[in-house]
C-alpha atoms as a PDB file:
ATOM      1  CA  UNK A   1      77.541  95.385  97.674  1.00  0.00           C
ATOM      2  CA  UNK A   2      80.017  97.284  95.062  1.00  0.00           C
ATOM      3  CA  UNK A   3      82.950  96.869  97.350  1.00  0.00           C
ATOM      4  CA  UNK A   4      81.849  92.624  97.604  1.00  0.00           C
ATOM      5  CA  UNK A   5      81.815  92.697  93.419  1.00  0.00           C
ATOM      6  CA  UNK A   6      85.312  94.755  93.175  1.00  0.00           C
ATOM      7  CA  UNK A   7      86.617  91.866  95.960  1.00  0.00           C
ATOM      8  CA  UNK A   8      85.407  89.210  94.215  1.00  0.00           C
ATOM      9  CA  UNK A   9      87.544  90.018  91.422  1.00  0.00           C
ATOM     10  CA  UNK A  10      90.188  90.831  92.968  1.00  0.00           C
ATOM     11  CA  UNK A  11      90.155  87.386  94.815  1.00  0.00           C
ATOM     12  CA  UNK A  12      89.937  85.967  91.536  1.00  0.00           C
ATOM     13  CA  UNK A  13      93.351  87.922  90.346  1.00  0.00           C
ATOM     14  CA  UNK A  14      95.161  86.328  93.193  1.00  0.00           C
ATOM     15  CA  UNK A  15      93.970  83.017  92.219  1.00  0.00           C
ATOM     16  CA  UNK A  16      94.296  83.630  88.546  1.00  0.00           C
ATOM     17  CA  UNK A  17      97.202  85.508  87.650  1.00  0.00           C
ATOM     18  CA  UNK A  18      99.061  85.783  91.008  1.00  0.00           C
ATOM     19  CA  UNK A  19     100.239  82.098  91.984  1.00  0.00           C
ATOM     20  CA  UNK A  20      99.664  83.610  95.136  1.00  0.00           C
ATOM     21  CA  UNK A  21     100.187  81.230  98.436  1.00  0.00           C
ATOM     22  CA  UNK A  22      99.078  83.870 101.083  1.00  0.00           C
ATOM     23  CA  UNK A  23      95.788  86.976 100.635  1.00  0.00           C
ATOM     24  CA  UNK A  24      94.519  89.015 103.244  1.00  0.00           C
ATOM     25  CA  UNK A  25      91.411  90.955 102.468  1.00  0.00           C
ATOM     26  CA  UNK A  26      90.977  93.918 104.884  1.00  0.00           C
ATOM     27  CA  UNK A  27      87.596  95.953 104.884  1.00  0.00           C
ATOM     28  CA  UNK A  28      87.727  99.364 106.789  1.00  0.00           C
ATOM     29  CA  UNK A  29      85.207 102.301 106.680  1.00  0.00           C
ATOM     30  CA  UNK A  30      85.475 105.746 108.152  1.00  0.00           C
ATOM     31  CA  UNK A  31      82.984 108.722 108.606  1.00  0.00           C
ATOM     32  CA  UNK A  32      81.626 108.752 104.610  1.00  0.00           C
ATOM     33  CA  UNK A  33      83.718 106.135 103.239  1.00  0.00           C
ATOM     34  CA  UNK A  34      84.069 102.371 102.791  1.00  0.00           C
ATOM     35  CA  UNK A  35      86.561 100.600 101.670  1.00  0.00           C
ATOM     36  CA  UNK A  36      88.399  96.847 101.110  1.00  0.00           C
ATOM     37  CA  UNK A  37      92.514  96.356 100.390  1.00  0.00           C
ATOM     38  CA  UNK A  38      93.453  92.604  98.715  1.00  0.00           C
ATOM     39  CA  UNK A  39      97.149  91.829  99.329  1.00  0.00           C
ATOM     40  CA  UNK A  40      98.558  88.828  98.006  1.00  0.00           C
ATOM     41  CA  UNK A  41     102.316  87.683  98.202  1.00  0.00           C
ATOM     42  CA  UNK A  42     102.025  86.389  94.098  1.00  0.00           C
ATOM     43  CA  UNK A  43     104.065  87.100  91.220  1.00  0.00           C
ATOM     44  CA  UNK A  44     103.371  91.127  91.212  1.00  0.00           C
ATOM     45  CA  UNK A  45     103.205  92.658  87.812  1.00  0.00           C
ATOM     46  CA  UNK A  46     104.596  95.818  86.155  1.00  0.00           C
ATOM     47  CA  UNK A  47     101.836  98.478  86.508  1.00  0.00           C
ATOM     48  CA  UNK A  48     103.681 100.245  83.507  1.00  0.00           C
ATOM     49  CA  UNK A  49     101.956  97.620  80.887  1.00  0.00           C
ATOM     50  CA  UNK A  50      98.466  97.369  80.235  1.00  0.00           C
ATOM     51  CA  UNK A  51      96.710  94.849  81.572  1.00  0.00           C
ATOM     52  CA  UNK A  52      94.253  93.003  79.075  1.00  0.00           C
ATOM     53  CA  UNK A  53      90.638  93.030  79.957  1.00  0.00           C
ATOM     54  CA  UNK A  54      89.161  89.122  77.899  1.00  0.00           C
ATOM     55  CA  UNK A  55      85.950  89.442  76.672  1.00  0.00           C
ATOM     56  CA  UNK A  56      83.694  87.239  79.860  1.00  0.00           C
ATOM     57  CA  UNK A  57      86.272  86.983  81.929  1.00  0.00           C
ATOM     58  CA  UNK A  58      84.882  89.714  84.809  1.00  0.00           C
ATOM     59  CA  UNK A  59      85.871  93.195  84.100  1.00  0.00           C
ATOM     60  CA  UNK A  60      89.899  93.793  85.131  1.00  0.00           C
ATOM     61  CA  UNK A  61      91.895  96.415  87.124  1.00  0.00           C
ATOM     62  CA  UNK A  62      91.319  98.974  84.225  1.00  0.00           C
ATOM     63  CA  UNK A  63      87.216  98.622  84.071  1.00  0.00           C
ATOM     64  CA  UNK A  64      87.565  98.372  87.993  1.00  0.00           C
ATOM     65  CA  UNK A  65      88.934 101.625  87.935  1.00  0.00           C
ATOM     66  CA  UNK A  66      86.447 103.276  85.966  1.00  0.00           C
ATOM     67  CA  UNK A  67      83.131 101.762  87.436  1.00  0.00           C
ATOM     68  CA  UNK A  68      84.408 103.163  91.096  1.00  0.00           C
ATOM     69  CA  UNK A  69      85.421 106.094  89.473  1.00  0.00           C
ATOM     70  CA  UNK A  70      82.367 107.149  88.071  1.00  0.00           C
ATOM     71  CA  UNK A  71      80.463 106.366  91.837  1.00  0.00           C
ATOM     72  CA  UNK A  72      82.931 108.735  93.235  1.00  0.00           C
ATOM     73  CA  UNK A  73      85.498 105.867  94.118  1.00  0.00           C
ATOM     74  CA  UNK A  74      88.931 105.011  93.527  1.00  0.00           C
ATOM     75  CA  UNK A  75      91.431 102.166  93.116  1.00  0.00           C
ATOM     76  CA  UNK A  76      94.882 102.100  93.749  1.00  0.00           C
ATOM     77  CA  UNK A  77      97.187  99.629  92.982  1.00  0.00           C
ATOM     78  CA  UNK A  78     100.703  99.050  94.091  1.00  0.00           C
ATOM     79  CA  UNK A  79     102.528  95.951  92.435  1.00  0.00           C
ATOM     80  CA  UNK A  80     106.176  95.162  91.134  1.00  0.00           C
ATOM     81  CA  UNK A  81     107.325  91.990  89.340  1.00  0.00           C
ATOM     82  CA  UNK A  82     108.194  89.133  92.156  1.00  0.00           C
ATOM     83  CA  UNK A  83     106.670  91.166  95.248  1.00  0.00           C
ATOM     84  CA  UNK A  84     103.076  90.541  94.990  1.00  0.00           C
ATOM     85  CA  UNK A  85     100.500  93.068  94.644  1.00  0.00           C
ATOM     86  CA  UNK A  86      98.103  95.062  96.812  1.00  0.00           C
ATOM     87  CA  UNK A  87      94.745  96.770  95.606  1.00  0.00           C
ATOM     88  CA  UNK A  88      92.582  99.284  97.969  1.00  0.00           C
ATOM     89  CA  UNK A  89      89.045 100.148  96.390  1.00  0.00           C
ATOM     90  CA  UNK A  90      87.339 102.731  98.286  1.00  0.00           C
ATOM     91  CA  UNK A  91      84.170 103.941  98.125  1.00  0.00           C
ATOM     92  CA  UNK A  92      81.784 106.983  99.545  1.00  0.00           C
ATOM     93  CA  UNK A  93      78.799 106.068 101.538  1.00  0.00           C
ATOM     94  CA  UNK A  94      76.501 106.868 103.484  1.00  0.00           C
ATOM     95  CA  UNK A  95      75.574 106.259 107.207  1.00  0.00           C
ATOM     96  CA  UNK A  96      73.212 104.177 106.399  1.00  0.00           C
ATOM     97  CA  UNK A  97      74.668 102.421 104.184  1.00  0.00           C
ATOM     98  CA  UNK A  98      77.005 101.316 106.891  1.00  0.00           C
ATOM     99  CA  UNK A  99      74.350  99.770 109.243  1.00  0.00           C
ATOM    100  CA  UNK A 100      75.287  96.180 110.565  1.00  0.00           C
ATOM    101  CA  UNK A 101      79.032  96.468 108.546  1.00  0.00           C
ATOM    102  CA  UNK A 102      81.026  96.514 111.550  1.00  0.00           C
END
């Protein structure tokens, strides 16, 4: 269900920010992982500035980062100004926690 939240905003980046005309949204798991890559042929941004995070507006790339972080996930982004962006949250997990994902 983490990995559907940190999606969900991610989908909403693309719509938002992106002017994107094209996303693909891949979700992959291996033995004691999970994760979902967004890749969107937008506007891209320089990773270089921060990114404001608005008060109720969802919580960013930056708070993304941290709330994987701190369950033992991580984020990576790769985007550059005119070339869209792409954004792979992964996540540990258990076995079971992969039950009926496939």
């Amino acid at each position: 269900m983490r990995l559907l939240r940190v999606a969900q905003g991610l989908l909403a980046n693309a719509r938002e920010h992106a002017r994107a005309t094209h996303v693909h949204v891949t979700p992959t798991h291996g033995d004691g992982w999970a994760a979902v890559e967004v890749r969107d042929n937008g506007r891209g941004f320089d990773q270089r500035i921060a990114q404001p995070v608005s008060p109720n507006r969802g919580f960013g790339l930056v708070a993304a980062r941290e709330r994987l972080s701190s369950l033992g996930g991580t984020l990576t982004v790769d985007s550059t100004p005119g070339h869209g962006t792409s954004v792979r949250a992964v996540l540990p997990v258990a076995d079971r926690d992969l039950v009926g994902a496939s």
